[in-house]
Protein backbone atom coordinates (compact mmCIF):
# COMPACT_ATOMS: atom_id res chain seq x y z
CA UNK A 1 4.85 15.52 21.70
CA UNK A 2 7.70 14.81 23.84
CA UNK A 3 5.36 11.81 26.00
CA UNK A 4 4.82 10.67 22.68
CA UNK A 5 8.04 9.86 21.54
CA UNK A 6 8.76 5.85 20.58
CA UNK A 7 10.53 4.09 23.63
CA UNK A 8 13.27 2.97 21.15
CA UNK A 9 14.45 6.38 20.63
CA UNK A 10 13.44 8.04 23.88
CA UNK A 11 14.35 5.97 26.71
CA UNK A 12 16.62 5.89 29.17
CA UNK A 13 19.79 3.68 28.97
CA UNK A 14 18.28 1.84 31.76
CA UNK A 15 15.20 1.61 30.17
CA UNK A 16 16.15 0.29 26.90
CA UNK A 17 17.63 -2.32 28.84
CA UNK A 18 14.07 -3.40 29.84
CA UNK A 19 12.63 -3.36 26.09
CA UNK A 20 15.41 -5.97 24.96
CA UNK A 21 17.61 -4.00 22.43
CA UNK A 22 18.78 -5.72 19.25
CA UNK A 23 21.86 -7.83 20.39
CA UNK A 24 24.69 -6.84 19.06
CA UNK A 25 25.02 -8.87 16.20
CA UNK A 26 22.08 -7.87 15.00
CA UNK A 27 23.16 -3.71 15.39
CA UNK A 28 24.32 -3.55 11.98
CA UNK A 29 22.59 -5.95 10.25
CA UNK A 30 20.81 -4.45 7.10
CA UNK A 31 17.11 -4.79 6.54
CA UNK A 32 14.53 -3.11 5.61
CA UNK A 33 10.83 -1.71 6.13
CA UNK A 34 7.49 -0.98 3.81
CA UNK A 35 4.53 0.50 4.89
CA UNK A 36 2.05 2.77 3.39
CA UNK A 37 0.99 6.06 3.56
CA UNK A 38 -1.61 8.25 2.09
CA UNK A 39 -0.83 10.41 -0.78
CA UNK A 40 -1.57 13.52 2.04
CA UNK A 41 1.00 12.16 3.95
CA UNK A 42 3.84 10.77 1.34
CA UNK A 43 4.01 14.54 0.46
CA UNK A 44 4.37 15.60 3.87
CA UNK A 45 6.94 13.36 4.58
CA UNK A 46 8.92 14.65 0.62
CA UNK A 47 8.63 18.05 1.95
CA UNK A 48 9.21 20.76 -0.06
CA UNK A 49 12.12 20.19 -2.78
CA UNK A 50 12.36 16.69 -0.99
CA UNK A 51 13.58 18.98 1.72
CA UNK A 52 12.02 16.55 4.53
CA UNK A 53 12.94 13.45 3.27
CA UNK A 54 16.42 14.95 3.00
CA UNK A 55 16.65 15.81 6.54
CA UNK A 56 14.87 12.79 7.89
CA UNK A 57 17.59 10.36 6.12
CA UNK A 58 20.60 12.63 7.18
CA UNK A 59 19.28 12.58 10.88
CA UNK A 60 18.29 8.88 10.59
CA UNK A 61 21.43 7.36 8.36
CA UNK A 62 18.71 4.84 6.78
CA UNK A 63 17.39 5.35 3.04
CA UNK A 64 13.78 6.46 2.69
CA UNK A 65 12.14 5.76 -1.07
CA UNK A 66 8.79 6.18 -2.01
CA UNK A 67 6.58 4.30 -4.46
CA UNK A 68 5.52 7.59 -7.74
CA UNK A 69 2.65 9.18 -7.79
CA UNK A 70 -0.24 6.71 -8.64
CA UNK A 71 1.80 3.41 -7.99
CA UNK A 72 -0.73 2.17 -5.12
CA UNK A 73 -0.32 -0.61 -2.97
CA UNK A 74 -3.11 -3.12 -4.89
CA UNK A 75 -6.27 -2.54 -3.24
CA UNK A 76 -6.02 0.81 -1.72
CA UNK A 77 -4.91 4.00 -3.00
CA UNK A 78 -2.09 4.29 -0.72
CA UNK A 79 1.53 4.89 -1.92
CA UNK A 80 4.66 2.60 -0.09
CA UNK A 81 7.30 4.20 1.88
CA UNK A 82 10.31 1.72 1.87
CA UNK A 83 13.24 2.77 4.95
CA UNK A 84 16.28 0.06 4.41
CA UNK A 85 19.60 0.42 6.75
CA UNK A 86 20.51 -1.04 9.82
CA UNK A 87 17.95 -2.36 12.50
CA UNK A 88 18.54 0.81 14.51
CA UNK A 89 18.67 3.46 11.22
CA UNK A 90 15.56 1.88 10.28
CA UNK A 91 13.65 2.62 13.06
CA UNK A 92 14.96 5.77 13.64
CA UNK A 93 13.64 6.79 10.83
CA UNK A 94 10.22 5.56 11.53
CA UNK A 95 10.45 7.38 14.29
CA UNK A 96 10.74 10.58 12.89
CA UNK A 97 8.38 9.65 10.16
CA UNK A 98 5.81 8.75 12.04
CA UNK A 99 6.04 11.66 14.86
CA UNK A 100 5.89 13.81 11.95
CA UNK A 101 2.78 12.48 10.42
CA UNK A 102 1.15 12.89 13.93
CA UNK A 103 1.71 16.46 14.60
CA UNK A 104 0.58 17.06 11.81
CA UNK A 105 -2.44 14.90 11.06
CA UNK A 106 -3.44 14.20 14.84
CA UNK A 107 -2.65 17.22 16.64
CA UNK A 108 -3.04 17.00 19.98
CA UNK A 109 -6.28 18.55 21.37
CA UNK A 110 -5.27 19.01 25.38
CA UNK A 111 -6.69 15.85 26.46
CA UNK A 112 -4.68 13.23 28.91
CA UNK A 113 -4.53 10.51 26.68
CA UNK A 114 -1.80 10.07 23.55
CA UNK A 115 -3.16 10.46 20.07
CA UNK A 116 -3.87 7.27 18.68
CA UNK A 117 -2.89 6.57 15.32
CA UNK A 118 -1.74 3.28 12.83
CA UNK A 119 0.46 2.59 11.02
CA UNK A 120 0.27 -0.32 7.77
CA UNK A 121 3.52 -2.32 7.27
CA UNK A 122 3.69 -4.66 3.63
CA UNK A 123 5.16 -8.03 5.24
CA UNK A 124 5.93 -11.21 2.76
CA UNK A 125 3.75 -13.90 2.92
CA UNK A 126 5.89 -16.16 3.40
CA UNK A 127 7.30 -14.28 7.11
CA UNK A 128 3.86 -13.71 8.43
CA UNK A 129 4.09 -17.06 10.43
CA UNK A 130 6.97 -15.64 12.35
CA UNK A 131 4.36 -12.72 13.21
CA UNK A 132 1.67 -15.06 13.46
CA UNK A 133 3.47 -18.06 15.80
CA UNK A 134 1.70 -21.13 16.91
CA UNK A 135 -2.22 -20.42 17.39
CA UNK A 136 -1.37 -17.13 17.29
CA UNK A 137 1.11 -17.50 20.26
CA UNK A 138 3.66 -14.83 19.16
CA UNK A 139 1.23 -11.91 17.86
CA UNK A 140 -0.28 -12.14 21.20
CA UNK A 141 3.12 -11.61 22.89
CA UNK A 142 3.98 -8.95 20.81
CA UNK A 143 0.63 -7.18 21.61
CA UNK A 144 0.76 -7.60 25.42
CA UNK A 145 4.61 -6.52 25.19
CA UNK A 146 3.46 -3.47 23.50
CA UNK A 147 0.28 -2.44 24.68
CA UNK A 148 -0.41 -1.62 20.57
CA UNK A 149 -3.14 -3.89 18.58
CA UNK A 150 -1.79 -5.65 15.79
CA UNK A 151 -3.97 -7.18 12.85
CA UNK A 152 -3.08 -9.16 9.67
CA UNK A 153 -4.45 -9.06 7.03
CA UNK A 154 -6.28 -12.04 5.67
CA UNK A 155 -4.93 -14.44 2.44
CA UNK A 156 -8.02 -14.76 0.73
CA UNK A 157 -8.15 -11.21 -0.61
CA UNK A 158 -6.46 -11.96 -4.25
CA UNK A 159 -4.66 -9.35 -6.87
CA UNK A 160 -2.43 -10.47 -9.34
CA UNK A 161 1.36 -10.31 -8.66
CA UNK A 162 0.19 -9.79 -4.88
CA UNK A 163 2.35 -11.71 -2.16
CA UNK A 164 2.13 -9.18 0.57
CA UNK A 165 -0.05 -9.32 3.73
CA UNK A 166 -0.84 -5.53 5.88
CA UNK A 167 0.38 -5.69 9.35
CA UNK A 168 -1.55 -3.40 10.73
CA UNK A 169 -0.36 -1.78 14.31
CA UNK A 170 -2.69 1.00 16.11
CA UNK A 171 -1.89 3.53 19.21
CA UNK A 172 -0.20 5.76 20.11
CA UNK A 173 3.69 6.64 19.39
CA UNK A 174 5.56 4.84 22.05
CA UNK A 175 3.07 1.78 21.60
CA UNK A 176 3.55 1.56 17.67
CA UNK A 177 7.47 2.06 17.76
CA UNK A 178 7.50 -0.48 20.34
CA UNK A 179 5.44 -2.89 18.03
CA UNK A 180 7.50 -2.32 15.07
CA UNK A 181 10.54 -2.73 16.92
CA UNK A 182 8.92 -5.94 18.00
CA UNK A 183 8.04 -7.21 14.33
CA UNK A 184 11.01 -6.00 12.65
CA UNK A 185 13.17 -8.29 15.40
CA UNK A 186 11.32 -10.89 14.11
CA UNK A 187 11.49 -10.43 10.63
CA UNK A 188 15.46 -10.00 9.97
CA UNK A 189 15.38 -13.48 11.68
CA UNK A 190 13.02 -14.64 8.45
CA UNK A 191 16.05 -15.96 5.90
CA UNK A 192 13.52 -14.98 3.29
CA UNK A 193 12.94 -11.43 4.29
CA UNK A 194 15.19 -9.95 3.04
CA UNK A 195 14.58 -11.00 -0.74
CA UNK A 196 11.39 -8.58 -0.42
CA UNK A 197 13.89 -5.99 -0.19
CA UNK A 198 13.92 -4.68 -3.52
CA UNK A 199 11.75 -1.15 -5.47
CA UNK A 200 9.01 -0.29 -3.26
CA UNK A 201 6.81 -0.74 -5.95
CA UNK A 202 7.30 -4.59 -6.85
CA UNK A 203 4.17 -5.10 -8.28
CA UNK A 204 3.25 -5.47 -12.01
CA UNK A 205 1.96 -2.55 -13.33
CA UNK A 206 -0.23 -2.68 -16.20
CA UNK A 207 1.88 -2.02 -19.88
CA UNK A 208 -0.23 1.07 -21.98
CA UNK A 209 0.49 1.71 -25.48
CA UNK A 210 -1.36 3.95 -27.25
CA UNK A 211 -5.44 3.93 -26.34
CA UNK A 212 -4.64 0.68 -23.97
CA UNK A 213 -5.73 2.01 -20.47
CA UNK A 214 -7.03 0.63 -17.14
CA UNK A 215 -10.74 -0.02 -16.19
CA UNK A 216 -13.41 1.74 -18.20
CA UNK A 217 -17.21 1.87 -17.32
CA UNK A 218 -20.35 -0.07 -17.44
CA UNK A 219 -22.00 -1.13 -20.60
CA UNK A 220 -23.68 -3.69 -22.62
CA UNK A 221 -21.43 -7.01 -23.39
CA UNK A 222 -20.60 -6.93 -26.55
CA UNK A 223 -17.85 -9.41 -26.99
CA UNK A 224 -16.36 -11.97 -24.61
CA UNK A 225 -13.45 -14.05 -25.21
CA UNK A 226 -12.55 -16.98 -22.81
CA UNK A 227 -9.45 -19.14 -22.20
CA UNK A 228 -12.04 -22.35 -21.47
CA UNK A 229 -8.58 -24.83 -20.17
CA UNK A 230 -7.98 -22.55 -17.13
CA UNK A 231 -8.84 -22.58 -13.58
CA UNK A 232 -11.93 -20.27 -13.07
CA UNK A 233 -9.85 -17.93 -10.73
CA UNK A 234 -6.74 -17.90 -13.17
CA UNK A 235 -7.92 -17.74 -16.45
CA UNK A 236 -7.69 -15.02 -18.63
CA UNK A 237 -11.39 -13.21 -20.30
CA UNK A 238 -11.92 -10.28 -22.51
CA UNK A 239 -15.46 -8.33 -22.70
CA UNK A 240 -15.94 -5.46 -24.77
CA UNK A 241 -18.37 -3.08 -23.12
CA UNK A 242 -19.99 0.32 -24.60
CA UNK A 243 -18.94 3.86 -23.14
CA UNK A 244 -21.08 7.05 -23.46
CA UNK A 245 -18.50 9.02 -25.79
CA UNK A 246 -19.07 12.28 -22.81
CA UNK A 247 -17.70 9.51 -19.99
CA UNK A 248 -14.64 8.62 -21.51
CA UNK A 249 -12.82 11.45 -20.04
CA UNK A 250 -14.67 10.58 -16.22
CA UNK A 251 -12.62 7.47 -16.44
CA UNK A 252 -9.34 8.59 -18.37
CA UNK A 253 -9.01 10.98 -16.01
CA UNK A 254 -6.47 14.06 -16.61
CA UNK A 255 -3.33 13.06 -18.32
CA UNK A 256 -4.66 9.00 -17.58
CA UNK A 257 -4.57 9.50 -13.92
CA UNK A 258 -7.77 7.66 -13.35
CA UNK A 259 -7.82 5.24 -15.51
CA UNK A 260 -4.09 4.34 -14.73
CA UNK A 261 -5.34 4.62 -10.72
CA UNK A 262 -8.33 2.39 -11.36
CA UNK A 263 -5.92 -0.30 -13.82
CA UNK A 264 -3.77 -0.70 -10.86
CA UNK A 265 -5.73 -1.31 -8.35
CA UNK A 266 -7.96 -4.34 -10.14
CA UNK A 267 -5.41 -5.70 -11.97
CA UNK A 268 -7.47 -5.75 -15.22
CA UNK A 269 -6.19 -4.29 -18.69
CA UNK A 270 -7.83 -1.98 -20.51
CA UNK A 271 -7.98 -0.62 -24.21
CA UNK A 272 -10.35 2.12 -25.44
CA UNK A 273 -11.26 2.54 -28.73
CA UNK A 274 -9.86 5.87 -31.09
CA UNK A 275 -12.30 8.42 -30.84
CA UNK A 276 -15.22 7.91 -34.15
CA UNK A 277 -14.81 4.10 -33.61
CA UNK A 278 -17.93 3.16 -32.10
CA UNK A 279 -19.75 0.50 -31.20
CA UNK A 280 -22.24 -0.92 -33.93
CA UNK A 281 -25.59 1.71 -33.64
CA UNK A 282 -24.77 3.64 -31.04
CA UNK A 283 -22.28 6.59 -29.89
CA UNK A 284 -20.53 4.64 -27.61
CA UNK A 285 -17.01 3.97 -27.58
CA UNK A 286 -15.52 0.28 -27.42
CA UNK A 287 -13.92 -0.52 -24.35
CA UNK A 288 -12.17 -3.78 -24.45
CA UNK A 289 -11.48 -5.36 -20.87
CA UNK A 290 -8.97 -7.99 -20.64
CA UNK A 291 -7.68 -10.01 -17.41
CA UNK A 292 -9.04 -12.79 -14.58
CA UNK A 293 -12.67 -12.82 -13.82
CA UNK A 294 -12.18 -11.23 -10.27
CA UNK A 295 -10.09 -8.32 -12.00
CA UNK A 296 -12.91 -7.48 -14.44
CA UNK A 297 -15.42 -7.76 -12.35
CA UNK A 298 -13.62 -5.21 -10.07
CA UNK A 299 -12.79 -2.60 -13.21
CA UNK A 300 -16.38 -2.59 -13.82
CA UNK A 301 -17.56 -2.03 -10.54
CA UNK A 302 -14.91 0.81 -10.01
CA UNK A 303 -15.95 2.72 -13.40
CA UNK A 304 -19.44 2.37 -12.65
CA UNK A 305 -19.09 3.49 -9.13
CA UNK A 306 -16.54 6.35 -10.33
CA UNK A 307 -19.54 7.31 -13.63
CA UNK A 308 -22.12 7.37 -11.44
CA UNK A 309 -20.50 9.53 -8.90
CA UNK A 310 -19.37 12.49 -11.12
CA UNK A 311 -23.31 12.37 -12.07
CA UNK A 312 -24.42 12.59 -9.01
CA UNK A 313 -22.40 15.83 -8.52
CA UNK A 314 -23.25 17.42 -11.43
């Protein structure tokens, strides 16, 4: 992989010259990085024992932390990877993070051209426009500078407590380090930026006390409760739907995985009924689903979707 390594790391004195090098006041300035990674790859990167992650931070000098198991960037079922230490520990580390995650999940196959991969970064809101520029002036820049394609992801897509955009940045090493080097210059010049730095998982995670899960499955209506002064978007609904007693554990998952997974991901609260406590002539369990009409639309979509698939199987 030795063509493949990022020009930030690999090149020549003279080189690095070329690709305009932090200045030096911005050398050991502090900042920080989030992207995401699948949960294939966030345990490739822990290693065995954390063994990996060790080595990668002791070879890098930045901090690497990981979101746990099941905290998902909302909308995807991908984990965040946060790397914080100076602009040139940071992407060090990237570096190595990201030339590990493509020997092993693009290996090269012989051919002439560099594996092309992507990588997601979690950018603010609020410092997209320095990505973004004037009609789209300095993302254009940034592309032709790199050779890599970079894409943002849109505003409209809403989940509560969400104020992150995905940058996303595709091809191969040397394109993508140069891209991120690119981005990240631009960020640590956001005075905002670095207020994001904080837990990689910032996001509000559903509270569950005893039966109170996330999403459960489709059913008849049987209650719905509405806040009637609210904006439709914001306001806050319950429904009470009817679960087959032999589904419950489809969407509960082992140990709550699923149910947890499925919570996070449309925002919506969930409580199920104590086994016995059914709905009124029939054998199926109340669900209770509480939250904006977006996030209960999406709970019921997932459990239905998630139902209908174990059927399907079986």
């Amino acid at each position: 992989m030795e063509g493949n390594k990022s020009a930030y790391s690999a090149a020549s004195p003279e080189e690095q010259l070329n690709h305009s090098p932090p200045p030096p006041d911005n050398e050991e300035k502090t900042t920080h990085l989030r992207f995401l990674l699948s949960n294939a790859e966030a345990g490739s990167v822990i290693g065995k024992g954390g063994a990996t992650i060790n080595d990668i931070q002791s070879q890098s000098g930045a901090r690497v932390q990981l979101s746990r198991n099941f905290e998902y960037f909302p909308g995807t079922s991908d984990r965040i990877i946060m790397v914080s230490g100076t602009i040139d520990d940071v992407l060090k580390a990237v570096n190595l993070i990201l030339s590990k995650l493509l020997d092993e999940f693009y290996p090269e196959d012989g051919g002439e051209t560099d594996p092309q991969s992507k990588i997601r970064l979690v950018v603010p809101n609020s410092s997209c426009g320095g990505i973004i520029g004037k009609g789209g002036s300095i993302i254009r820049s940034l592309m032709e500078e790199s050779s890599a394609s970079i894409k943002i992801s849109s505003q409209d897509t809403y989940y509560p407590g969400l104020h992150d955009r995905l940058v996303t940045v595709s091809g191969s090493l040397g394109e993508q380090m140069r891209a991120v080097e690119l981005i990240l210059l631009k960020l640590v010049e956001d005075q905002y930026y670095h207020q994001s730095a904080h837990a990689p998982f910032p996001y509000p995670v559903v509270a569950y006390n005893g039966m109170n899960y996330g999403p459960n499955a489709p059913g008849p209506k049987y209650q719905n409760n509405r806040s009637p002064n609210k904006p439709q978007e914001d306001r806050s609904s319950s429904i009470t739907i009817g679960i087959a007693d032999e589904h419950i554990g489809i969407v509960v998952g082992r140990g709550g995985r699923n149910i947890m997974e499925l919570s996070q991901l449309s925002g919506a609260r969930i409580k199920i009924s104590e086994r016995g406590d059914f709905m009124s002539g029939t054998s199926d369990r109340k669900v209770t689903i509480t939250g904006s009409q977006r996030s209960i639309h999406m709970a019921e979509s997932m459990i239905s979707e998630k139902i209908a698939s174990v059927a399907e199987r079986e």
